[in-house]
PDB file of N, CA and C in Angstrom:
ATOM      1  N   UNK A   1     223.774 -90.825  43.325  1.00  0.00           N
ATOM      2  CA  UNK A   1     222.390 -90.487  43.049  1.00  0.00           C
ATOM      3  C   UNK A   1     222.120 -89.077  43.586  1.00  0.00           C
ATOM      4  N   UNK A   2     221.296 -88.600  42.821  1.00  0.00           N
ATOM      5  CA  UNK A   2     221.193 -87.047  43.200  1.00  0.00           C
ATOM      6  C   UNK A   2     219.883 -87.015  44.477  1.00  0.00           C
ATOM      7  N   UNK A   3     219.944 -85.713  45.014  1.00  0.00           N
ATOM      8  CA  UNK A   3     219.140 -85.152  46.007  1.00  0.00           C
ATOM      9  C   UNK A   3     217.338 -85.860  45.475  1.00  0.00           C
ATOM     10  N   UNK A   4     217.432 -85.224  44.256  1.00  0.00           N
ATOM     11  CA  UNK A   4     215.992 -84.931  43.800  1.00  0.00           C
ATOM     12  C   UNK A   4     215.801 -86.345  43.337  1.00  0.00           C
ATOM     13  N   UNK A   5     216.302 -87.224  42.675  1.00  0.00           N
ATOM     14  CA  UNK A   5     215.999 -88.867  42.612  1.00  0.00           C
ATOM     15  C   UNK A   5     215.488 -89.460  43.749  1.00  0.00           C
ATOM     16  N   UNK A   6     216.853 -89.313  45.168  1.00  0.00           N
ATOM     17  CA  UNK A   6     215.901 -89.737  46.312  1.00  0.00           C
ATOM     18  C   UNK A   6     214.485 -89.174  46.517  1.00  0.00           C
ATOM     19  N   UNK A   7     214.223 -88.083  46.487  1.00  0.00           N
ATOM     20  CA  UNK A   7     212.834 -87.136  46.584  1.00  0.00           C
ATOM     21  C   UNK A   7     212.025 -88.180  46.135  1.00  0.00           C
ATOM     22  N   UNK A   8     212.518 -88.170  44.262  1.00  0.00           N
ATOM     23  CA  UNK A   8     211.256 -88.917  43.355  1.00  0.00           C
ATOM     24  C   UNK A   8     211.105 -90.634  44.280  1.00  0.00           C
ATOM     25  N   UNK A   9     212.460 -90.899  44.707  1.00  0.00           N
ATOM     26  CA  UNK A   9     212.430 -92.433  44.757  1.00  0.00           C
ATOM     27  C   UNK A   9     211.298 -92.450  46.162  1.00  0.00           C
ATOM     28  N   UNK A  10     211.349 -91.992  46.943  1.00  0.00           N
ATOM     29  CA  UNK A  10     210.597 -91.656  48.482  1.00  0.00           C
ATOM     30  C   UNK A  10     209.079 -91.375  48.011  1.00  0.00           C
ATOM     31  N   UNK A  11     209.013 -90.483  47.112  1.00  0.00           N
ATOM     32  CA  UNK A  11     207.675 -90.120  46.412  1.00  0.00           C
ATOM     33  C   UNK A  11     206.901 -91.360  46.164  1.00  0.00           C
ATOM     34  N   UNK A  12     207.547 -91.827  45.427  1.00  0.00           N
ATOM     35  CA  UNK A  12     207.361 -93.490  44.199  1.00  0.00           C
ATOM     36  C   UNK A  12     206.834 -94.222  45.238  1.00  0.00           C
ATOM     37  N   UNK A  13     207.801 -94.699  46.253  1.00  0.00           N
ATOM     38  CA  UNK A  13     207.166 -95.743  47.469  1.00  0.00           C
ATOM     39  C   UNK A  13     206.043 -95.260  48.066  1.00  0.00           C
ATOM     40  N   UNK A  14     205.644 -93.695  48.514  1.00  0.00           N
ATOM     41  CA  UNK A  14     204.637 -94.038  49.145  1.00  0.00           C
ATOM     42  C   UNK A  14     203.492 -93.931  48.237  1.00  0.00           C
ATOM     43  N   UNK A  15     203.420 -93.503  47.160  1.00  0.00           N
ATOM     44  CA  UNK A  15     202.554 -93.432  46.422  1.00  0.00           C
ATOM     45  C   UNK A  15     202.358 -95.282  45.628  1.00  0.00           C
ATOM     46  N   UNK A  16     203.108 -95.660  45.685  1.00  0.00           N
ATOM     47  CA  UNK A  16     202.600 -96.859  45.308  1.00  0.00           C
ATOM     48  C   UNK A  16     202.342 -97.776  46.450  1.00  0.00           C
ATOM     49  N   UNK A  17     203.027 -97.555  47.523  1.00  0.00           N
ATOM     50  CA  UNK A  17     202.175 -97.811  48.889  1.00  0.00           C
ATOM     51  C   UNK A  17     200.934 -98.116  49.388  1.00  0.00           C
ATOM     52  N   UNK A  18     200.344 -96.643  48.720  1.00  0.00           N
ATOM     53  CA  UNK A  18     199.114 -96.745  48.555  1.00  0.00           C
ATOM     54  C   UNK A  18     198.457 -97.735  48.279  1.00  0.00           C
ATOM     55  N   UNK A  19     198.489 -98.471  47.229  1.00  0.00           N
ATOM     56  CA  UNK A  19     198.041 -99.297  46.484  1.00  0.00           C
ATOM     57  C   UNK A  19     198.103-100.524  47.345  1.00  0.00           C
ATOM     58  N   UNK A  20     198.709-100.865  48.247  1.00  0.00           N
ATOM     59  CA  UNK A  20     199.363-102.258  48.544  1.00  0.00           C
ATOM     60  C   UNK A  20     197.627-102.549  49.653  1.00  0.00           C
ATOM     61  N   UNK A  21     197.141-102.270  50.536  1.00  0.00           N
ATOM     62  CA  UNK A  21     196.326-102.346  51.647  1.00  0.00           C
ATOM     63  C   UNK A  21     194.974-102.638  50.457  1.00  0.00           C
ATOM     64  N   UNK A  22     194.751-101.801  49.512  1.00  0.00           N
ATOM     65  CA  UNK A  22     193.821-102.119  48.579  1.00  0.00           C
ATOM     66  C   UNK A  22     193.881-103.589  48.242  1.00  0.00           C
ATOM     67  N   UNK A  23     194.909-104.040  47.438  1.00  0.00           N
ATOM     68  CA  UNK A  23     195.265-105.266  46.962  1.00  0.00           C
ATOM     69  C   UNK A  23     195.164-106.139  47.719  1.00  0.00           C
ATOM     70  N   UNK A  24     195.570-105.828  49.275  1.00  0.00           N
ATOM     71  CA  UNK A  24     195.944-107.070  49.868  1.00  0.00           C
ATOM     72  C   UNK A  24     194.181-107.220  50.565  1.00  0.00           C
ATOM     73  N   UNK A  25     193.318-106.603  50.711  1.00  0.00           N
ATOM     74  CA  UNK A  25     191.693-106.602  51.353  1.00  0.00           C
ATOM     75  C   UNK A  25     191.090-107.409  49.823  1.00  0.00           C
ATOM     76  N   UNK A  26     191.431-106.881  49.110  1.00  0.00           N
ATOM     77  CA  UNK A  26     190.506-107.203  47.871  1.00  0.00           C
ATOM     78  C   UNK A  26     191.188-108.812  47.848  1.00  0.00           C
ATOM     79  N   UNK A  27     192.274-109.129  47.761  1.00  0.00           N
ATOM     80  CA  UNK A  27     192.916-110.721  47.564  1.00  0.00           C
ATOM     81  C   UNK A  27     192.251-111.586  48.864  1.00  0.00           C
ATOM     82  N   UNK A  28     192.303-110.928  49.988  1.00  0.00           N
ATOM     83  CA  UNK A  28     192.062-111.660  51.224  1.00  0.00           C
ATOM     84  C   UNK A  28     190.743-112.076  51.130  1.00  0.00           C
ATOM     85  N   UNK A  29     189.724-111.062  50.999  1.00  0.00           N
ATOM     86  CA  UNK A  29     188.580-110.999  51.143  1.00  0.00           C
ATOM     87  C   UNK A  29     187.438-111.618  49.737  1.00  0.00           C
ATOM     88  N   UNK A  30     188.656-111.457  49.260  1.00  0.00           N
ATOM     89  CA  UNK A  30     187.571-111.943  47.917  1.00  0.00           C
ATOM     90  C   UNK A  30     186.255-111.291  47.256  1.00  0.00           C
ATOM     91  N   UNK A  31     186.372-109.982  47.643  1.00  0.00           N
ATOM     92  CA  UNK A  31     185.392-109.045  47.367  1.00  0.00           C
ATOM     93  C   UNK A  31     185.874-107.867  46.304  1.00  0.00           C
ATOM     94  N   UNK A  32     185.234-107.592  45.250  1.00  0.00           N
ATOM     95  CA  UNK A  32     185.182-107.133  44.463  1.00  0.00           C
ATOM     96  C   UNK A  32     184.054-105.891  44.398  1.00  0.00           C
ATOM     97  N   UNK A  33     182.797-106.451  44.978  1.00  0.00           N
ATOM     98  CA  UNK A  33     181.547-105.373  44.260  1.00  0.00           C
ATOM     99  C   UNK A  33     181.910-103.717  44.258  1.00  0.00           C
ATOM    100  N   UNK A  34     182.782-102.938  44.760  1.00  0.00           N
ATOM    101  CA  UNK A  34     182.808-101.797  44.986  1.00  0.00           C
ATOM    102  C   UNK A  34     184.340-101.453  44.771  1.00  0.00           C
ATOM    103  N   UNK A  35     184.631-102.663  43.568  1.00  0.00           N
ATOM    104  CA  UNK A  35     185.566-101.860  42.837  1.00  0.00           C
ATOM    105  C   UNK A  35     185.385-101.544  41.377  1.00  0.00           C
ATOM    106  N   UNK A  36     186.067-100.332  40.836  1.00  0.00           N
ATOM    107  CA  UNK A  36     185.346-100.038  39.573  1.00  0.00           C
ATOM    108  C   UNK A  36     186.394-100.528  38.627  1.00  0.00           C
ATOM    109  N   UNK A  37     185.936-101.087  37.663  1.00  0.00           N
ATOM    110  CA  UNK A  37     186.740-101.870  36.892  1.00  0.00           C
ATOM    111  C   UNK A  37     186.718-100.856  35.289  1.00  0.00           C
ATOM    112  N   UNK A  38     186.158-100.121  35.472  1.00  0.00           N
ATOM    113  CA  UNK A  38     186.619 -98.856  34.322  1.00  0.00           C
ATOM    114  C   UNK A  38     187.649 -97.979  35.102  1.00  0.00           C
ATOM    115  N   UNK A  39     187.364 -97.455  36.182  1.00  0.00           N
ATOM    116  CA  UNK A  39     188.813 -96.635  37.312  1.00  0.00           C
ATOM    117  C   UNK A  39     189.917 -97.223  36.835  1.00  0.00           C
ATOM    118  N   UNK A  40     190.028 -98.959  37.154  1.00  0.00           N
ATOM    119  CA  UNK A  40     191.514 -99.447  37.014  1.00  0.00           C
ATOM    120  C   UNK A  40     191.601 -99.266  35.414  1.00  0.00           C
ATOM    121  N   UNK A  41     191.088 -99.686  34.061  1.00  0.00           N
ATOM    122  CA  UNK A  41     191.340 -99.269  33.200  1.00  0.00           C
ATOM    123  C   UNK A  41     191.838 -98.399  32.572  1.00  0.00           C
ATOM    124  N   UNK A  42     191.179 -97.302  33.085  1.00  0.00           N
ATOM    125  CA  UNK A  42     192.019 -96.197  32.978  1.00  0.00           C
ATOM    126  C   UNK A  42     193.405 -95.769  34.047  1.00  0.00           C
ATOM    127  N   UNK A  43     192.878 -96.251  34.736  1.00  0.00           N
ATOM    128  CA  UNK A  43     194.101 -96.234  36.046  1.00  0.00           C
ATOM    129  C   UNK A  43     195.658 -96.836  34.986  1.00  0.00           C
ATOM    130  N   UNK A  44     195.675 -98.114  34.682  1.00  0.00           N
ATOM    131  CA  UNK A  44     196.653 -98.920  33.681  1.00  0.00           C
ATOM    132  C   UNK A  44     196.951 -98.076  32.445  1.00  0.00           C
ATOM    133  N   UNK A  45     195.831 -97.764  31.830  1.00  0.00           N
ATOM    134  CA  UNK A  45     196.332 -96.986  30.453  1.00  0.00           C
ATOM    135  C   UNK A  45     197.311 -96.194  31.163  1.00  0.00           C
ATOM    136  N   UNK A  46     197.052 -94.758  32.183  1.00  0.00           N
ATOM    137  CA  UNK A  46     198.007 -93.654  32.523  1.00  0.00           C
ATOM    138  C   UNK A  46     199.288 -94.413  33.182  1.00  0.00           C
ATOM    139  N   UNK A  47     199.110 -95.723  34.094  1.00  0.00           N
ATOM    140  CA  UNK A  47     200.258 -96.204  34.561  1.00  0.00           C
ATOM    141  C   UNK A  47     201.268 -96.514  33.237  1.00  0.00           C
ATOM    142  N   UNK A  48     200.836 -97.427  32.136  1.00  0.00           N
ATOM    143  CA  UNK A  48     201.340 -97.840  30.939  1.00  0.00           C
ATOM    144  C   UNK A  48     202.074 -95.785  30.675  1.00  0.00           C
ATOM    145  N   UNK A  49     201.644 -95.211  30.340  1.00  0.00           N
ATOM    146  CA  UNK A  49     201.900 -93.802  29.426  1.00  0.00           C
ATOM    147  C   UNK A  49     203.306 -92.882  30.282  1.00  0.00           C
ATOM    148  N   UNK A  50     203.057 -93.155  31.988  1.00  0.00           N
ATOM    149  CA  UNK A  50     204.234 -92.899  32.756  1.00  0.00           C
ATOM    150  C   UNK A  50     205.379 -93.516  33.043  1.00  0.00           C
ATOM    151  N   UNK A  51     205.229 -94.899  32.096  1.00  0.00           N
ATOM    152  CA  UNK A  51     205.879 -95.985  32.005  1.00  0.00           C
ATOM    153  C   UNK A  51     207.015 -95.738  31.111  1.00  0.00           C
ATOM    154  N   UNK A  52     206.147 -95.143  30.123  1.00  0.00           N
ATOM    155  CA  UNK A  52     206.890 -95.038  28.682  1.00  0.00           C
ATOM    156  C   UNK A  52     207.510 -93.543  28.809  1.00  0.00           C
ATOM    157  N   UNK A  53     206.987 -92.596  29.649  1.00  0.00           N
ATOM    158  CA  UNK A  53     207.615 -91.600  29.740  1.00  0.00           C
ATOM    159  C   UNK A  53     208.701 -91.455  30.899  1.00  0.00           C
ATOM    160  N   UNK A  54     208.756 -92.060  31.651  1.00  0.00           N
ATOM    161  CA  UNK A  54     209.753 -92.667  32.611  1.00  0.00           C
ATOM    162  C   UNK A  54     211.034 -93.233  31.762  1.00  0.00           C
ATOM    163  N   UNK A  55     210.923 -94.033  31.483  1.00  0.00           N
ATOM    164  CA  UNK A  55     211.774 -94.609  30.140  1.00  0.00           C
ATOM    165  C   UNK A  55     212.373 -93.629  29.131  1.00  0.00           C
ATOM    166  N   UNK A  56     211.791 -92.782  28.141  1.00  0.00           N
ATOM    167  CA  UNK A  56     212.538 -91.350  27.806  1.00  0.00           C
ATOM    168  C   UNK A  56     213.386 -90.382  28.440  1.00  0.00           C
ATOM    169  N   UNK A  57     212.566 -89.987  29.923  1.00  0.00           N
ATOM    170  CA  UNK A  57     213.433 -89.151  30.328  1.00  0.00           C
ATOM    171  C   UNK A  57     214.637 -89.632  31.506  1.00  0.00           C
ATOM    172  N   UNK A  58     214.003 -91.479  31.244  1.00  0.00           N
ATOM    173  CA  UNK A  58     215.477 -91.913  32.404  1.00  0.00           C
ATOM    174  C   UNK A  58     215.606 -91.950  33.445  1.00  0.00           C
ATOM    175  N   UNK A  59     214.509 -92.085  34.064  1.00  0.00           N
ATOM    176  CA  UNK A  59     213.943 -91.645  35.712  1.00  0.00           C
ATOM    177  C   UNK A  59     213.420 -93.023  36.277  1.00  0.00           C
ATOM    178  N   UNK A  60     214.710 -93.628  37.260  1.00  0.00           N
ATOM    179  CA  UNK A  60     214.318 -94.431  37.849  1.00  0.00           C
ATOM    180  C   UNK A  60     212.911 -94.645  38.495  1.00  0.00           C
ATOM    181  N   UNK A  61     212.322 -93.294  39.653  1.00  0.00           N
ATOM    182  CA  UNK A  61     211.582 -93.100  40.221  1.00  0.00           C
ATOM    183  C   UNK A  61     209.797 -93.200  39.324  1.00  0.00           C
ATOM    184  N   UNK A  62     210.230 -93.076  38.606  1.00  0.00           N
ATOM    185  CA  UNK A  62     208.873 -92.960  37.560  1.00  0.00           C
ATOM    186  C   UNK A  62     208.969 -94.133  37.017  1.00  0.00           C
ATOM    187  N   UNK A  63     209.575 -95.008  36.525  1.00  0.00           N
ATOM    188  CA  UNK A  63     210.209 -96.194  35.868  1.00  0.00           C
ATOM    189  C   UNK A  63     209.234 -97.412  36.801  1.00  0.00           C
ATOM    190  N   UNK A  64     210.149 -97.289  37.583  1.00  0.00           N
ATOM    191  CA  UNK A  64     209.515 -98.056  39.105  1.00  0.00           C
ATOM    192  C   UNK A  64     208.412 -98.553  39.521  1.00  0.00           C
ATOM    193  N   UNK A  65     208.090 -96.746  40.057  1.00  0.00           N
ATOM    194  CA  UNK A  65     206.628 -97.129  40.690  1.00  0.00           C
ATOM    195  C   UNK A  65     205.663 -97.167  40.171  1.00  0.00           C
ATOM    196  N   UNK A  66     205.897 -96.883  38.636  1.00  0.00           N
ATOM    197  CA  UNK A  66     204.384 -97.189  37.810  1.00  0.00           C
ATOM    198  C   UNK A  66     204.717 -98.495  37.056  1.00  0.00           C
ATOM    199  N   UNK A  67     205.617 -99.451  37.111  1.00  0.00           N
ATOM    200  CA  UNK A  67     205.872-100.794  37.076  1.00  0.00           C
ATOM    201  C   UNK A  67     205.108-101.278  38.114  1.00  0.00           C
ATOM    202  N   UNK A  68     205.722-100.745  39.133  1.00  0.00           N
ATOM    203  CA  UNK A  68     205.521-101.792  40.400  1.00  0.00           C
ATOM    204  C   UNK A  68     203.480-101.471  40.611  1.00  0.00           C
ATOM    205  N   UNK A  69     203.158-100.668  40.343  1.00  0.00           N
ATOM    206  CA  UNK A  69     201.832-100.019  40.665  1.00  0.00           C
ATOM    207  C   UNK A  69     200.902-100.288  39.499  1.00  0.00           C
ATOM    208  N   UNK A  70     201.140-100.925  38.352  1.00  0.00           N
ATOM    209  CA  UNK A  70     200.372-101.229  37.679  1.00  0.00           C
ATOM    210  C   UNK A  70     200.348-102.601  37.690  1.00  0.00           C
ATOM    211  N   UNK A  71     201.530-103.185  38.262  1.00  0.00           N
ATOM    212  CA  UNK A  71     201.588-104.926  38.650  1.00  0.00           C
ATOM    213  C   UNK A  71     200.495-105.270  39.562  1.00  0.00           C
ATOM    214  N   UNK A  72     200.449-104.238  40.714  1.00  0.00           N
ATOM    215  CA  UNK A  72     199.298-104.375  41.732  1.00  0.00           C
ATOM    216  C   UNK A  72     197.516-103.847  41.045  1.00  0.00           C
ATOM    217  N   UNK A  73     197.450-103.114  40.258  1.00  0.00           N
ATOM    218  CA  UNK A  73     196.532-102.510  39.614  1.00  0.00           C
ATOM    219  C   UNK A  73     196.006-103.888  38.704  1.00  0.00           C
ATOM    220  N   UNK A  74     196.693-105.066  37.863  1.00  0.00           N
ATOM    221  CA  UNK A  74     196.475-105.508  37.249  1.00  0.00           C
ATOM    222  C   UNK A  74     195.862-106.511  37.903  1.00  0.00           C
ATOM    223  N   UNK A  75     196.793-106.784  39.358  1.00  0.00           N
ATOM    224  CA  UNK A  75     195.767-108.274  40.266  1.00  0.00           C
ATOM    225  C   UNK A  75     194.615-107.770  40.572  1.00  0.00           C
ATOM    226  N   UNK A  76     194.394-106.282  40.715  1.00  0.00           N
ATOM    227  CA  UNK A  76     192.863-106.028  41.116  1.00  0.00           C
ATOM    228  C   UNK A  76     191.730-106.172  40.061  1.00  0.00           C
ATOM    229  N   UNK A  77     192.186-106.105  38.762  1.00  0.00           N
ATOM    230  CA  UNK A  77     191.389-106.268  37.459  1.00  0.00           C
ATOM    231  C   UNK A  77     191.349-107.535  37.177  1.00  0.00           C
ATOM    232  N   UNK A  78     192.338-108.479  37.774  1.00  0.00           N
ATOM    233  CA  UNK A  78     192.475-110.007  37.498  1.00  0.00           C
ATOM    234  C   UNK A  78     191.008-110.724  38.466  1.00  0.00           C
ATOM    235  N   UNK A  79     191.359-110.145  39.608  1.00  0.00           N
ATOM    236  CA  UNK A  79     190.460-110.700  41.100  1.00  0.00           C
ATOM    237  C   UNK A  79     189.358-109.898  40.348  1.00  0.00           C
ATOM    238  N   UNK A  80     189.332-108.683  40.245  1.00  0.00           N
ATOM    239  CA  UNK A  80     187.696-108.172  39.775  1.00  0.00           C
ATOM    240  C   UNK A  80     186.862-108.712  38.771  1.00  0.00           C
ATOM    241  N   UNK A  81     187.708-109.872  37.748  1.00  0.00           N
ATOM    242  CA  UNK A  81     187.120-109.955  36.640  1.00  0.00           C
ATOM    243  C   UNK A  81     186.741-111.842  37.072  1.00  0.00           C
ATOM    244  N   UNK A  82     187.739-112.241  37.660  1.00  0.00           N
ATOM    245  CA  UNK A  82     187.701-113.259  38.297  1.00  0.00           C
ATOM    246  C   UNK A  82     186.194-113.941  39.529  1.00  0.00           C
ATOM    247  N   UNK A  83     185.994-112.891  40.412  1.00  0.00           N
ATOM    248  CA  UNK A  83     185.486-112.864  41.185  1.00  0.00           C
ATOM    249  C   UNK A  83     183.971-112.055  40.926  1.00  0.00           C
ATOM    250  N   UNK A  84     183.870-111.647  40.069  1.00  0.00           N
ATOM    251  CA  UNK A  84     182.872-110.636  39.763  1.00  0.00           C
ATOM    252  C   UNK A  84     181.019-111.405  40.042  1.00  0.00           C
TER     253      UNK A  84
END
C-alpha cells in the first residue's frame, strides 16, 4: 500500500469518526429535535456521489469512509424520522 493511501486511509477514520459521538447521543438519548433532517439528506446524496466516485477511481479510502459514514448518517435519519 502506498504512502498516500495510508494518508487517505487515516483521513477516512477520523473524518468518519466524527460522526460516531453524534450517533451514539442521538441513539442513547433518544433526541432528535435539533437535528436537521434536510442536512442529512443532503449529507447522503454527497456521501452516495463519493461513493460512486470512490469506486471509479479505486480508492479504498474514499470507498470506505463514505460507506461506513453514510451507514451512520442513515441511523440518524432512521432515529430522526422515528422519534420525531
Amino acid at each position: 500500500m502506498e504512502n498516500i493511501e495510508i494518508l487517505g486511509l487515516v483521513a477516512a477514520t477520523l473524518t468518519t469518526g466524527a460522526f460516531v459521538p453524534q450517533v451514539y447521543k442521538t441513539l442513547i438519548n433518544k433526541s432528535v429535535k435539533d437535528i436537521s433532517l434536510s442536512m442529512y439528506t443532503v449529507l447522503l446524496m454527497r456521501l452516495l456521489l463519493w461513493i460512486v466516485y470512490g469506486f471509479y477511481i479505486n480508492s479504498l479510502p474514499i470507498i470506505a469512509a463514505n460507506i461506513i459514514t453514510a451507514t451512520l448518517s442513515v441511523l440518524i435519519v432512521i432515529t430522526k424520522i422515528e422519534y420525531k
